[in-house]
N, C-alpha and C. Protein backbone atom coordinates (compact mmCIF):
# COMPACT_ATOMS: atom_id res chain seq x y z
N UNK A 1 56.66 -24.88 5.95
CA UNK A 1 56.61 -25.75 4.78
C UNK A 1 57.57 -26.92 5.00
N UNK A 2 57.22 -27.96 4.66
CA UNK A 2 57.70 -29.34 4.84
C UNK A 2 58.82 -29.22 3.74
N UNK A 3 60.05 -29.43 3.91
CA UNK A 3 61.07 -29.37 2.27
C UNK A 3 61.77 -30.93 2.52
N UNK A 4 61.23 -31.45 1.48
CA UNK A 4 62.01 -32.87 1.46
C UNK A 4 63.61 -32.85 0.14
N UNK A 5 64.17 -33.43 0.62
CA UNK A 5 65.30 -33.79 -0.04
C UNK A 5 65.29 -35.65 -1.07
N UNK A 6 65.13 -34.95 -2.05
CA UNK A 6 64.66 -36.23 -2.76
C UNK A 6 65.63 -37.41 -3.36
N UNK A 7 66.87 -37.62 -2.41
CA UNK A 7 68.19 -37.72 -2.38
C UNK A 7 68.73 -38.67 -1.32
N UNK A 8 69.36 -39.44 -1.61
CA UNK A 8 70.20 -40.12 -0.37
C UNK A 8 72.18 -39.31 -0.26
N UNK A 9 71.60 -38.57 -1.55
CA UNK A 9 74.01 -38.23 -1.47
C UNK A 9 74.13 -37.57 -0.17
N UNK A 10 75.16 -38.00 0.61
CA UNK A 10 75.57 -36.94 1.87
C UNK A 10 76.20 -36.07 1.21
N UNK A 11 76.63 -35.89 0.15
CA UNK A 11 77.22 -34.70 -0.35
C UNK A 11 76.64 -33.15 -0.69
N UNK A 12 74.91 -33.95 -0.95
CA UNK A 12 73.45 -32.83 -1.25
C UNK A 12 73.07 -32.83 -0.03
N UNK A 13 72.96 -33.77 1.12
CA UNK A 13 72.44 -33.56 2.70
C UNK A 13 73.71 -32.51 3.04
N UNK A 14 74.50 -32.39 3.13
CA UNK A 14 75.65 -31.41 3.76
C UNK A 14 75.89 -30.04 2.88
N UNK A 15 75.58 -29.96 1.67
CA UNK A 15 75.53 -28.81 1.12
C UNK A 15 74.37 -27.84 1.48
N UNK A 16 73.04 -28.46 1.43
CA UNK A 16 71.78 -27.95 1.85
C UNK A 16 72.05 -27.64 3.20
N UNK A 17 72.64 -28.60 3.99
CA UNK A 17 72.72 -28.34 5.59
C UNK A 17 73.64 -26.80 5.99
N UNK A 18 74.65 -27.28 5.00
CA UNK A 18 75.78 -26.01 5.40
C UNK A 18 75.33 -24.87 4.85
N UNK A 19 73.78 -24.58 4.54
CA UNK A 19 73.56 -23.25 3.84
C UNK A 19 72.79 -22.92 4.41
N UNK A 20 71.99 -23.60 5.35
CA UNK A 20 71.06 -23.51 6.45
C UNK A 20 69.62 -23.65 6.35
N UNK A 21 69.22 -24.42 5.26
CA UNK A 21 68.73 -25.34 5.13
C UNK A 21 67.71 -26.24 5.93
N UNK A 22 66.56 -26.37 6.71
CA UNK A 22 66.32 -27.23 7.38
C UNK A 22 65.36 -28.70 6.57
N UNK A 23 65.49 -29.62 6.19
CA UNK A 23 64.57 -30.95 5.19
C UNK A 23 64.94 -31.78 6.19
N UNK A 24 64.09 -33.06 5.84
CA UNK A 24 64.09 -34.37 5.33
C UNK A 24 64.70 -34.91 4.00
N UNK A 25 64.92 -35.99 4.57
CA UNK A 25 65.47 -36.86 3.30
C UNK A 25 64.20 -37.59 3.01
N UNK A 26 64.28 -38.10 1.56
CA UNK A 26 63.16 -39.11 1.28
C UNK A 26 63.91 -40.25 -0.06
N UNK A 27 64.55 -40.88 0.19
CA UNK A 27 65.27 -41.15 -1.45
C UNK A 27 64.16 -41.89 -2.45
N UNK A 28 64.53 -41.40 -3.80
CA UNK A 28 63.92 -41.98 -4.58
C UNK A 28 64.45 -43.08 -4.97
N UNK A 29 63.47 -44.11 -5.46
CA UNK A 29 63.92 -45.68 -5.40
C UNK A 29 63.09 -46.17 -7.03
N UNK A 30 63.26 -44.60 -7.41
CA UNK A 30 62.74 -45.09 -8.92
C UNK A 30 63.75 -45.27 -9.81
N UNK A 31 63.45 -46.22 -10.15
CA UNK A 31 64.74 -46.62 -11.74
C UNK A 31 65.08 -45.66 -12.76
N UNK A 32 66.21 -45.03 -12.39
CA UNK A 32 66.73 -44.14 -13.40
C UNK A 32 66.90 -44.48 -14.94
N UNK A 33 65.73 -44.09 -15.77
CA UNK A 33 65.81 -44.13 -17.37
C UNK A 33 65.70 -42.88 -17.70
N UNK A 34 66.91 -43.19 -18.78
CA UNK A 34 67.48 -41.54 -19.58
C UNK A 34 66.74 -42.62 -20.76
N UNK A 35 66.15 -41.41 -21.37
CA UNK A 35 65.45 -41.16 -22.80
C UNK A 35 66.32 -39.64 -23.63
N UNK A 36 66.99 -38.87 -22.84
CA UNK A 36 67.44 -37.70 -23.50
C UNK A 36 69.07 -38.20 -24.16
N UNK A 37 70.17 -37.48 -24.38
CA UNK A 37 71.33 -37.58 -25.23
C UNK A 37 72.04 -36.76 -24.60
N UNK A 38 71.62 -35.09 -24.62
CA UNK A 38 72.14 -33.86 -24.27
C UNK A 38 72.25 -33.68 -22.93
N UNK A 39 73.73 -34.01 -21.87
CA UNK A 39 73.72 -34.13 -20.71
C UNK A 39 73.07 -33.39 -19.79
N UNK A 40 72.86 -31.84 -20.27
CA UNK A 40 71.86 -31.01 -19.52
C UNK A 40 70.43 -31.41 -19.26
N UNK A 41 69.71 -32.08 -20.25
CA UNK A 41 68.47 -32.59 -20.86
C UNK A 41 68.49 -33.85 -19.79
N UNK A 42 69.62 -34.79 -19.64
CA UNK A 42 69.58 -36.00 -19.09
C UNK A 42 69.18 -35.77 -17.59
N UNK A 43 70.31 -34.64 -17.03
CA UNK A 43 70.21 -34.54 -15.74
C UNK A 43 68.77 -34.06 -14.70
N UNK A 44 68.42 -33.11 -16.09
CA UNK A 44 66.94 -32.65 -15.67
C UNK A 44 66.01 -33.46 -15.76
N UNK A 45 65.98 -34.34 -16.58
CA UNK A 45 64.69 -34.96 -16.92
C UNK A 45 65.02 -36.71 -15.37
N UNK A 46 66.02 -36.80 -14.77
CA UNK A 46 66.08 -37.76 -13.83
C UNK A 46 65.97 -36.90 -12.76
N UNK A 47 66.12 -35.50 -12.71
CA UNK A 47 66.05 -34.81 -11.54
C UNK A 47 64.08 -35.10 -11.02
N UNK A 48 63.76 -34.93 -12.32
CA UNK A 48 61.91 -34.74 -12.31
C UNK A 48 61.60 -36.11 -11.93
N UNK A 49 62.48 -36.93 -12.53
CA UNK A 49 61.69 -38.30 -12.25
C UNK A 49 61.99 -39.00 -10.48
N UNK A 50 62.99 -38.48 -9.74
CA UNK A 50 63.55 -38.49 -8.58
C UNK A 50 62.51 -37.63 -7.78
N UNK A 51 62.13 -36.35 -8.09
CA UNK A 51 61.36 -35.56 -7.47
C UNK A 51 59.96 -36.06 -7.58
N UNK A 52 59.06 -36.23 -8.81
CA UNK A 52 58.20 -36.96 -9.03
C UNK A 52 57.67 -38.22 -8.28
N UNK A 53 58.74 -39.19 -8.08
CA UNK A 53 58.40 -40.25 -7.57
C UNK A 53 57.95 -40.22 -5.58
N UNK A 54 59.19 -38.88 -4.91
CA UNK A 54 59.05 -38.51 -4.01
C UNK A 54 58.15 -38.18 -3.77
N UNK A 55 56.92 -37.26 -4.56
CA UNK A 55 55.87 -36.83 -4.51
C UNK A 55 54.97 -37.63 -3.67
N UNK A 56 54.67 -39.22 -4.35
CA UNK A 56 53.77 -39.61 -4.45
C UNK A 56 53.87 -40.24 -2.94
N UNK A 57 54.47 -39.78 -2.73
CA UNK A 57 54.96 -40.15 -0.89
C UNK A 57 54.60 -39.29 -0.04
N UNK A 58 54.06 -37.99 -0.43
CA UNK A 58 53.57 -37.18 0.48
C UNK A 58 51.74 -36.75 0.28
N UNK A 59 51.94 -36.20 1.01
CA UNK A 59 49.99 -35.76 1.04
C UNK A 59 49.96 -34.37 0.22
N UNK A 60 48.69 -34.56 -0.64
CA UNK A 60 48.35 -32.91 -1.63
C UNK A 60 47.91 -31.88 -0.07
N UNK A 61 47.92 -32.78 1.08
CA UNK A 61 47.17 -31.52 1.68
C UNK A 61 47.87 -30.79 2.70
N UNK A 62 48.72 -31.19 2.32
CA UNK A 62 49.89 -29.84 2.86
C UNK A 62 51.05 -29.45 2.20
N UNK A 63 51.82 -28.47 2.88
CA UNK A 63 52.22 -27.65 2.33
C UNK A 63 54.04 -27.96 1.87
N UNK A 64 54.52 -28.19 1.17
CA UNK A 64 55.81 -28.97 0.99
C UNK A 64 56.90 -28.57 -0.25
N UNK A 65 58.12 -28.56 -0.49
CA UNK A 65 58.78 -28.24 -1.50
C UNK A 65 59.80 -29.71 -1.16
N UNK A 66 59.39 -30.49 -2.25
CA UNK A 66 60.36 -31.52 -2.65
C UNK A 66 61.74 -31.11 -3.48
N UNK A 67 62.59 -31.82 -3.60
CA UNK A 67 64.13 -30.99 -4.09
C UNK A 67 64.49 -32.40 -4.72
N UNK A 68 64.72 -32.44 -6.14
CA UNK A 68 65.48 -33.54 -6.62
C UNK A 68 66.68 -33.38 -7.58
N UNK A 69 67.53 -33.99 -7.54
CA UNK A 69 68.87 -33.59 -8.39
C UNK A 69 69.36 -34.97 -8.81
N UNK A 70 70.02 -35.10 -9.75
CA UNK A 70 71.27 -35.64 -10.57
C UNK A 70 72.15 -34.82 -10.96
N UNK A 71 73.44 -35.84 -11.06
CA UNK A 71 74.54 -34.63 -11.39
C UNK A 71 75.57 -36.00 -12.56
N UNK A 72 75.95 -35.75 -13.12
CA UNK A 72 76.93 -36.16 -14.79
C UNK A 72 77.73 -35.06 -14.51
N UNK A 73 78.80 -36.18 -14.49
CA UNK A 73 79.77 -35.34 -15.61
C UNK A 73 80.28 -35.97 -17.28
N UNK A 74 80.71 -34.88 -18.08
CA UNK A 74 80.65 -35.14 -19.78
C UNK A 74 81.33 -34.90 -20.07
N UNK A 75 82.03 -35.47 -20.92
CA UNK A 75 83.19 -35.49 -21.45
C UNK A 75 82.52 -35.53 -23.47
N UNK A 76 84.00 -34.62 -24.13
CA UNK A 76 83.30 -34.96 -26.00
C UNK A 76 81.67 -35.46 -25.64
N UNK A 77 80.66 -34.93 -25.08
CA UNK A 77 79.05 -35.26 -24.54
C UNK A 77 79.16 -36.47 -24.52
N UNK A 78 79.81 -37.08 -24.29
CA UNK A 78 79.67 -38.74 -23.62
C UNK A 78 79.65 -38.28 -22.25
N UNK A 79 78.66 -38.94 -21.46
CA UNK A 79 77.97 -39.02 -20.17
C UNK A 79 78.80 -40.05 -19.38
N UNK A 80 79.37 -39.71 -18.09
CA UNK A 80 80.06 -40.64 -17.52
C UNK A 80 79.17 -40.62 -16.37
N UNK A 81 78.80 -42.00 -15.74
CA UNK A 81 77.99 -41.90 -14.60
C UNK A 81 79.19 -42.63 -13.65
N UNK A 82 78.74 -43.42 -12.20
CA UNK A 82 79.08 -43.60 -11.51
C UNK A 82 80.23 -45.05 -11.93
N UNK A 83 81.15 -45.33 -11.47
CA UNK A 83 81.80 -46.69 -12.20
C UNK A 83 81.79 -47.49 -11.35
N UNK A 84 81.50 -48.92 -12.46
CA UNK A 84 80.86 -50.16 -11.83
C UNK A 84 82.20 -50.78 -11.31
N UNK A 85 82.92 -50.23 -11.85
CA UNK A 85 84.19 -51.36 -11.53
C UNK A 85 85.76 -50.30 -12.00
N UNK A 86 86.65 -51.31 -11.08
CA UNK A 86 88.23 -50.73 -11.44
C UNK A 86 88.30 -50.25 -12.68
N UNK A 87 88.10 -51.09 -13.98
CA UNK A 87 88.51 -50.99 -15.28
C UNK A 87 87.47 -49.64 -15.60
N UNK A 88 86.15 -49.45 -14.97
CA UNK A 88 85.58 -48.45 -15.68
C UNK A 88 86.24 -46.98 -15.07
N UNK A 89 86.31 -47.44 -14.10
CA UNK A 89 87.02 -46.00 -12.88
C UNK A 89 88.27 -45.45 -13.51
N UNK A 90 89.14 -46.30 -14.13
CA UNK A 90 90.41 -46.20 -14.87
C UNK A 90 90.04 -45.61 -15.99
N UNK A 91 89.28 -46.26 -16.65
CA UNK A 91 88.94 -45.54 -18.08
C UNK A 91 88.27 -44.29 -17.88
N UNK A 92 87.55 -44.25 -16.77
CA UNK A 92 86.77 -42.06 -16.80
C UNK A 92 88.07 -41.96 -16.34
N UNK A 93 88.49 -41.66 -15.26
CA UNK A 93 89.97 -41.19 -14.82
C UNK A 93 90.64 -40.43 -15.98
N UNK A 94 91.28 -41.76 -16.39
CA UNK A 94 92.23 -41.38 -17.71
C UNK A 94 91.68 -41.09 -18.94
N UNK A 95 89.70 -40.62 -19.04
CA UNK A 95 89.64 -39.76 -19.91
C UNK A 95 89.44 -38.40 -20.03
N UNK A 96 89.85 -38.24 -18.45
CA UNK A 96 89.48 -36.57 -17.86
C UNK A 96 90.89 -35.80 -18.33
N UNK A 97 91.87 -36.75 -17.74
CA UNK A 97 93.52 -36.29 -17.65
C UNK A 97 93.93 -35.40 -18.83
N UNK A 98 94.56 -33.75 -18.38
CA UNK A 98 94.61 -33.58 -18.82
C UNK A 98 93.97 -32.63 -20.41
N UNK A 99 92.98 -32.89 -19.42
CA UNK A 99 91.76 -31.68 -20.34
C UNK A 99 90.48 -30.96 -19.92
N UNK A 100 90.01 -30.72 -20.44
CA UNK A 100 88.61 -29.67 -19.78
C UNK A 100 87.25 -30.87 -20.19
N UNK A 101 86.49 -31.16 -18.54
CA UNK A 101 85.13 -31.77 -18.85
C UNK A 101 84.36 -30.64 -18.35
N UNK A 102 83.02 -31.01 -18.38
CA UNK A 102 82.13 -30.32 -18.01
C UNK A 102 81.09 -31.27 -16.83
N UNK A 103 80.99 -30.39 -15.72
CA UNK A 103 79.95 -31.42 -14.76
C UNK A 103 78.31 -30.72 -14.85
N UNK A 104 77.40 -31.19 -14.59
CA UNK A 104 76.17 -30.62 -14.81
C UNK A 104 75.01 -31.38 -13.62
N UNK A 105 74.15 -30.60 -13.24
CA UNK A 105 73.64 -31.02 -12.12
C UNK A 105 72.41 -30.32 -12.37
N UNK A 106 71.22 -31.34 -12.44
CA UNK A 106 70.20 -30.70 -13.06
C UNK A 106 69.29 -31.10 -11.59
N UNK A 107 68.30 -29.70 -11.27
CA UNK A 107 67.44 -30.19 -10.31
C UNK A 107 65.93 -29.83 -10.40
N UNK A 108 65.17 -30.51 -9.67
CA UNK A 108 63.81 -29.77 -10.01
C UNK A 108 63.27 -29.89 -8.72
N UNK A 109 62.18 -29.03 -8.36
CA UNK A 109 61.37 -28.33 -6.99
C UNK A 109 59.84 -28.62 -7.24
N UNK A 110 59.68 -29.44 -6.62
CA UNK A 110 57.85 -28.98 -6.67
C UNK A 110 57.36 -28.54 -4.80
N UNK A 111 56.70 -27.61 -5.29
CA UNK A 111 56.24 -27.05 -4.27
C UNK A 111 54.83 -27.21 -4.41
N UNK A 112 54.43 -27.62 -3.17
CA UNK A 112 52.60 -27.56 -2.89
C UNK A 112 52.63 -26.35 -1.89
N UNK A 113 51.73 -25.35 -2.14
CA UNK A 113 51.48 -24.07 -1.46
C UNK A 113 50.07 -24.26 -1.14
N UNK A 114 49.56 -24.37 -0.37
CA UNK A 114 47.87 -24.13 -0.42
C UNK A 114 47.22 -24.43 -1.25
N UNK A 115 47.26 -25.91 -1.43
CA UNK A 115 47.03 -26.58 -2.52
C UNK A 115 47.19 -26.17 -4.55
N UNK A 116 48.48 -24.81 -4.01
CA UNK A 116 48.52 -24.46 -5.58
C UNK A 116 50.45 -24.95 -5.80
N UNK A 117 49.75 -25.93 -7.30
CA UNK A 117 51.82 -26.45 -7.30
C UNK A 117 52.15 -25.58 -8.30
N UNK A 118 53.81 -25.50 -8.17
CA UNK A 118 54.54 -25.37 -9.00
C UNK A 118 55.81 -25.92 -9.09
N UNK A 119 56.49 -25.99 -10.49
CA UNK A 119 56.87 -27.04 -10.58
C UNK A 119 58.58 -26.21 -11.03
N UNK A 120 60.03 -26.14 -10.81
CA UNK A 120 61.05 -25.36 -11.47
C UNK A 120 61.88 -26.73 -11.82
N UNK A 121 62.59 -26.40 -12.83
CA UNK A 121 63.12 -27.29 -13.09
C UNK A 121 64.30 -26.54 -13.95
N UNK A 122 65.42 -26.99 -13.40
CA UNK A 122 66.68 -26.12 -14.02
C UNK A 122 68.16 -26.73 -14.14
N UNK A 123 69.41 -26.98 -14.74
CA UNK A 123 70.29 -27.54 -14.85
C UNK A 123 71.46 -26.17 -14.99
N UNK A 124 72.42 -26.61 -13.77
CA UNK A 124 73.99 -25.95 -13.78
C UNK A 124 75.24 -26.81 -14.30
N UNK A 125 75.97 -25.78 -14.93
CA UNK A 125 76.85 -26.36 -15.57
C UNK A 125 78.46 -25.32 -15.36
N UNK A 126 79.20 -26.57 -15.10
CA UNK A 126 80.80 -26.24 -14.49
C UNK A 126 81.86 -26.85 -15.20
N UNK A 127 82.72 -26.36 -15.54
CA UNK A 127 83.63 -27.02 -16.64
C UNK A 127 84.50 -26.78 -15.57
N UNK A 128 85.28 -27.99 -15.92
CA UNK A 128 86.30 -28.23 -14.61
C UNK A 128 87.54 -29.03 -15.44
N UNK A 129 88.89 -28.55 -15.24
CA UNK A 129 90.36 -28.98 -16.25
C UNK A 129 90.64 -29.55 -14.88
N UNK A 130 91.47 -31.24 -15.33
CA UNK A 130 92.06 -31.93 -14.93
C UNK A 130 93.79 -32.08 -15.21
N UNK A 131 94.29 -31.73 -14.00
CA UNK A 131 96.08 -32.01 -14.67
C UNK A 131 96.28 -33.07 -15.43
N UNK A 132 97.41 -33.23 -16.00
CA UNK A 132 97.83 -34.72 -15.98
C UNK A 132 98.87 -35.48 -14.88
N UNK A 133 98.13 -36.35 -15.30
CA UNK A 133 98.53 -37.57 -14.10
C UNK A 133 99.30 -38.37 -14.76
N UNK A 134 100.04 -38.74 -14.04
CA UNK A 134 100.80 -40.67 -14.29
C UNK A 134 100.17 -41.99 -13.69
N UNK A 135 100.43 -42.47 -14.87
CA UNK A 135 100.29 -44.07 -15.02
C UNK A 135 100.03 -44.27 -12.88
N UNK A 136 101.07 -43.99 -12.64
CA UNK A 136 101.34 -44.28 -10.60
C UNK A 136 99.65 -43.58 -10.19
N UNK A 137 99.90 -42.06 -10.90
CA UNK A 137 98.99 -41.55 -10.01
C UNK A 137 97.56 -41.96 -10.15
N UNK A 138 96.81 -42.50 -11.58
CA UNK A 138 95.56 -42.88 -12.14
C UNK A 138 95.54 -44.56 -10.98
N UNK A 139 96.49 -45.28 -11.01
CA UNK A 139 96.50 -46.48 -10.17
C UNK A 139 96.19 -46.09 -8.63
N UNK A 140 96.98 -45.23 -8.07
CA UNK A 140 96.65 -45.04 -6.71
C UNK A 140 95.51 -44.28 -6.52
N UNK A 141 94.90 -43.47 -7.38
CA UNK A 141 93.55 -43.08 -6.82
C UNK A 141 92.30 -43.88 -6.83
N UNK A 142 92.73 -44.93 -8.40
CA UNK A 142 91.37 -45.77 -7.89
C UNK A 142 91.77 -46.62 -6.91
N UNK A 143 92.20 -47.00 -6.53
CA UNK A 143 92.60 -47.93 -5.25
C UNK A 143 91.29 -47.91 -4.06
N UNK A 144 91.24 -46.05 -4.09
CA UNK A 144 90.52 -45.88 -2.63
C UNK A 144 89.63 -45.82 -3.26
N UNK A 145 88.46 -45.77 -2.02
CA UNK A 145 86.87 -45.88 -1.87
C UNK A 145 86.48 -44.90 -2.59
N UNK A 146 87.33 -44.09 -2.99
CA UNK A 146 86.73 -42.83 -3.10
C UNK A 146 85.98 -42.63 -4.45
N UNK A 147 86.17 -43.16 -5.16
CA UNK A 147 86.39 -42.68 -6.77
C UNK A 147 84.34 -43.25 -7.05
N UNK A 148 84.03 -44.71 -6.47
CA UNK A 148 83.25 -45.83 -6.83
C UNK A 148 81.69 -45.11 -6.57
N UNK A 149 81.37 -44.18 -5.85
CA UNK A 149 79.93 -43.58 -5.61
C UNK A 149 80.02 -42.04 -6.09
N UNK A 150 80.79 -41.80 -7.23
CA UNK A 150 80.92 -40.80 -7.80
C UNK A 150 80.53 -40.26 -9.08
N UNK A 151 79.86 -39.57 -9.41
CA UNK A 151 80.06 -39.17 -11.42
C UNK A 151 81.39 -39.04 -11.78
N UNK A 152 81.67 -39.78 -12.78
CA UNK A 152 83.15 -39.68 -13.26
C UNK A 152 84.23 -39.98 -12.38
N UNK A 153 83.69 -40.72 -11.40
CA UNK A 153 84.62 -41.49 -10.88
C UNK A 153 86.27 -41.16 -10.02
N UNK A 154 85.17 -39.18 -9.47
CA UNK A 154 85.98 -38.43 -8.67
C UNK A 154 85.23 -37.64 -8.09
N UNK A 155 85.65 -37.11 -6.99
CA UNK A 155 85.45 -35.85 -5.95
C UNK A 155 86.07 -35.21 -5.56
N UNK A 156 85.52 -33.79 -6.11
CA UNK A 156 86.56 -32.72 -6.14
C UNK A 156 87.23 -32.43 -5.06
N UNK A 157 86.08 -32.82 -4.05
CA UNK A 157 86.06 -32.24 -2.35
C UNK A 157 87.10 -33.09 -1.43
N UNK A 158 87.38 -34.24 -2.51
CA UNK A 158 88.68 -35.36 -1.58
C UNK A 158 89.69 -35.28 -2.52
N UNK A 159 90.53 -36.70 -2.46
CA UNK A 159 91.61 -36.75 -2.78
C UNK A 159 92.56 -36.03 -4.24
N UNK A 160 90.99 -36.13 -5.11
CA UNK A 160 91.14 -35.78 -6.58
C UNK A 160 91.24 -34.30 -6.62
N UNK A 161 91.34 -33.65 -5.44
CA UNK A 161 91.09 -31.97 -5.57
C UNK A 161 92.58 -31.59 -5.73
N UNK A 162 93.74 -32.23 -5.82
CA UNK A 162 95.23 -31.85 -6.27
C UNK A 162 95.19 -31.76 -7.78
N UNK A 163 94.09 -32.72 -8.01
CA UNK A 163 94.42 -32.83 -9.82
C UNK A 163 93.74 -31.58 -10.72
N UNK A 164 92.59 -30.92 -9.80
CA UNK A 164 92.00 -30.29 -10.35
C UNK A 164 93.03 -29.13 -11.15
N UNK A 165 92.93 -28.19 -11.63
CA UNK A 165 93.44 -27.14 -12.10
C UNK A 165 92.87 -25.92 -12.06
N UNK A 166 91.75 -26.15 -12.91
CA UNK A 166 90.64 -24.70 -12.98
C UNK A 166 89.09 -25.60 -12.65
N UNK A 167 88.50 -24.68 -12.39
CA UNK A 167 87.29 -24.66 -12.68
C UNK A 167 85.98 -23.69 -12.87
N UNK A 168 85.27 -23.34 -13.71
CA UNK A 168 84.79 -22.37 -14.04
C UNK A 168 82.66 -22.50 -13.88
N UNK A 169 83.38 -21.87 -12.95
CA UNK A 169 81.23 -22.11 -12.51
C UNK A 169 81.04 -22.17 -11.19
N UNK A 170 80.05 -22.73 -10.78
CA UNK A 170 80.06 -22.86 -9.21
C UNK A 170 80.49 -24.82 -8.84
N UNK A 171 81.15 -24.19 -7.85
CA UNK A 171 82.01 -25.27 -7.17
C UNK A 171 81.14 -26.71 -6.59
N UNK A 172 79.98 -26.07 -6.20
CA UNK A 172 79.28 -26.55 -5.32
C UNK A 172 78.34 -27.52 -6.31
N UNK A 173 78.18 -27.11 -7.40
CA UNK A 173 78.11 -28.22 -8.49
C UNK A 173 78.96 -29.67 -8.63
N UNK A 174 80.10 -29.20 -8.74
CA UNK A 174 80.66 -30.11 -8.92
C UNK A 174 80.29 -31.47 -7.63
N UNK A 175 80.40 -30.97 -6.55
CA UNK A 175 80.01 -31.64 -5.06
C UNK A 175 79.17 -32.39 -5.69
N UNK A 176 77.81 -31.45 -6.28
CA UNK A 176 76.63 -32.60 -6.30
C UNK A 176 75.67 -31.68 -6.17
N UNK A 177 75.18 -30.32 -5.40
CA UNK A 177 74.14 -29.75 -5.69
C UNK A 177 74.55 -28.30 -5.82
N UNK A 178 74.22 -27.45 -6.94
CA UNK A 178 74.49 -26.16 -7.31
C UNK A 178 73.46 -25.21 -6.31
N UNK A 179 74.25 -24.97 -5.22
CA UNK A 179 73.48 -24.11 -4.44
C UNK A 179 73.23 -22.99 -4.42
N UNK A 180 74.34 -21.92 -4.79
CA UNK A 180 73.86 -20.76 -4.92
C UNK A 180 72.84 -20.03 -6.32
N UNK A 181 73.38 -21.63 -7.27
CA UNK A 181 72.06 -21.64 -8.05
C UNK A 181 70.45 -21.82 -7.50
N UNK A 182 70.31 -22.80 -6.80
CA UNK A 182 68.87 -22.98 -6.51
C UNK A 182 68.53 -22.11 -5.56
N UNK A 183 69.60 -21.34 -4.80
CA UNK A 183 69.26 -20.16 -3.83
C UNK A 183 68.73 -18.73 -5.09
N UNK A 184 68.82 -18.81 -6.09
CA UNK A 184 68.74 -17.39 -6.59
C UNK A 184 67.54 -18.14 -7.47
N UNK A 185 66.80 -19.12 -7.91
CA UNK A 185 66.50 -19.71 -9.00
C UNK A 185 64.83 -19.64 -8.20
N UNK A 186 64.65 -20.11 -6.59
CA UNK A 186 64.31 -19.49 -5.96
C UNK A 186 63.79 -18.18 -5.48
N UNK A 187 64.60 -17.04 -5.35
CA UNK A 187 64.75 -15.72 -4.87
C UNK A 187 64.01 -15.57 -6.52
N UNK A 188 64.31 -15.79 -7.61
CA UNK A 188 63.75 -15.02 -8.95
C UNK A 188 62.26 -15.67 -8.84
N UNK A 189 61.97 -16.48 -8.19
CA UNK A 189 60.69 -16.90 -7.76
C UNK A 189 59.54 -16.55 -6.96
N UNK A 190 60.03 -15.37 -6.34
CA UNK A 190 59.72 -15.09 -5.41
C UNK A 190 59.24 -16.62 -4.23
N UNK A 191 60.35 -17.36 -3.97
CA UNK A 191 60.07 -18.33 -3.16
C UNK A 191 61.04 -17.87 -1.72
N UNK A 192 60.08 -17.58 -0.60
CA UNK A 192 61.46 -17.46 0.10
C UNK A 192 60.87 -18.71 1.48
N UNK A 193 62.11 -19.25 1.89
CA UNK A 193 62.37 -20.08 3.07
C UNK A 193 62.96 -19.69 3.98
């Protein structure tokens, strides 16, 4: 079976990879519109439209499982996406500090089997506490590259992983794709690869 990755993040290419995994990439280049509110609702319904669009890129006549994801993180359910700029990077930063957000990573699968589809569609969710920081420390992290191709305007997996504190769920969420979720979400599917 052909498994495309409906994704450009190296963060979802290296999670899938490091689990052993074999895809393609295909990125979707469809314009992300949220119509939902409820960050779980948001993430899923761009996961479908990412996967969806991938679709129409492949042939009904074989056999394939497309993989699409978004990932938010939320804060009081205000949705923080990626930041356009210093001042926005500063403002998610310093509205994490110091308290418990929640990250969420919604994905969906369509599989063509012998010309029979099906379609899963599911969202993980990780609440993750941020220390507090100083004034010094919120300045020197946006500085680097790091913060600007991120939800909320951090990664757990780099520099921002001192600030973390707790986190409660799977880790691998936070990264960007909840794997041992879609490994069991799968397996209850009887889908095996």
């Amino acid at each position: 079976m052909r498994i495309i990755l409906a994704s450009g993040s190296p963060r979802r290419k290296e999670i899938l990879h490091n689990a052993g995994y074999e895809f393609e990439i295909i990125k979707s280049e469809k314009e992300e519109i949220i119509t939902k509110t409820i960050p779980a609702d948001v993430v899923k319904e761009l996961s479908i439209v990412k996967a969806k669009d991938v679709e129409t890129k492949v042939s009904d006549n074989e056999d394939y499982m497309i993989i699409g994801a978004d990932t938010v993180v939320s804060v009081d359910n205000q949705i923080l996406g990626k930041p356009h700029s210093r001042d926005d990077a500063y403002n998610m930063i310093s509205g994490l500090v110091g308290r418990e957000h929640r990250v969420y990573t919604g994905v969906t699968v369509i599989i063509n089997e012998n010309n029979v589809k099906k379609e899963l569609v599911f969202a993980a969710e990780t609440k993750v506490r941020v220390a507090d920081m100083s004034e010094r420390e919120i300045q020197e992290y946006i500085s680097l590259d790091e913060p600007y191709d991120k939800a909320g305007a951090y990664a757990i997996q780099g520099r921002f992983a001192k600030y973390i504190t707790s986190i409660e769920g799977e880790y691998n969420n936070v990264v960007g794709f909840p794997i041992a979720t879609f490994h069991k979400t799968l397996k209850e599917n009887d889908i095996l690869l």
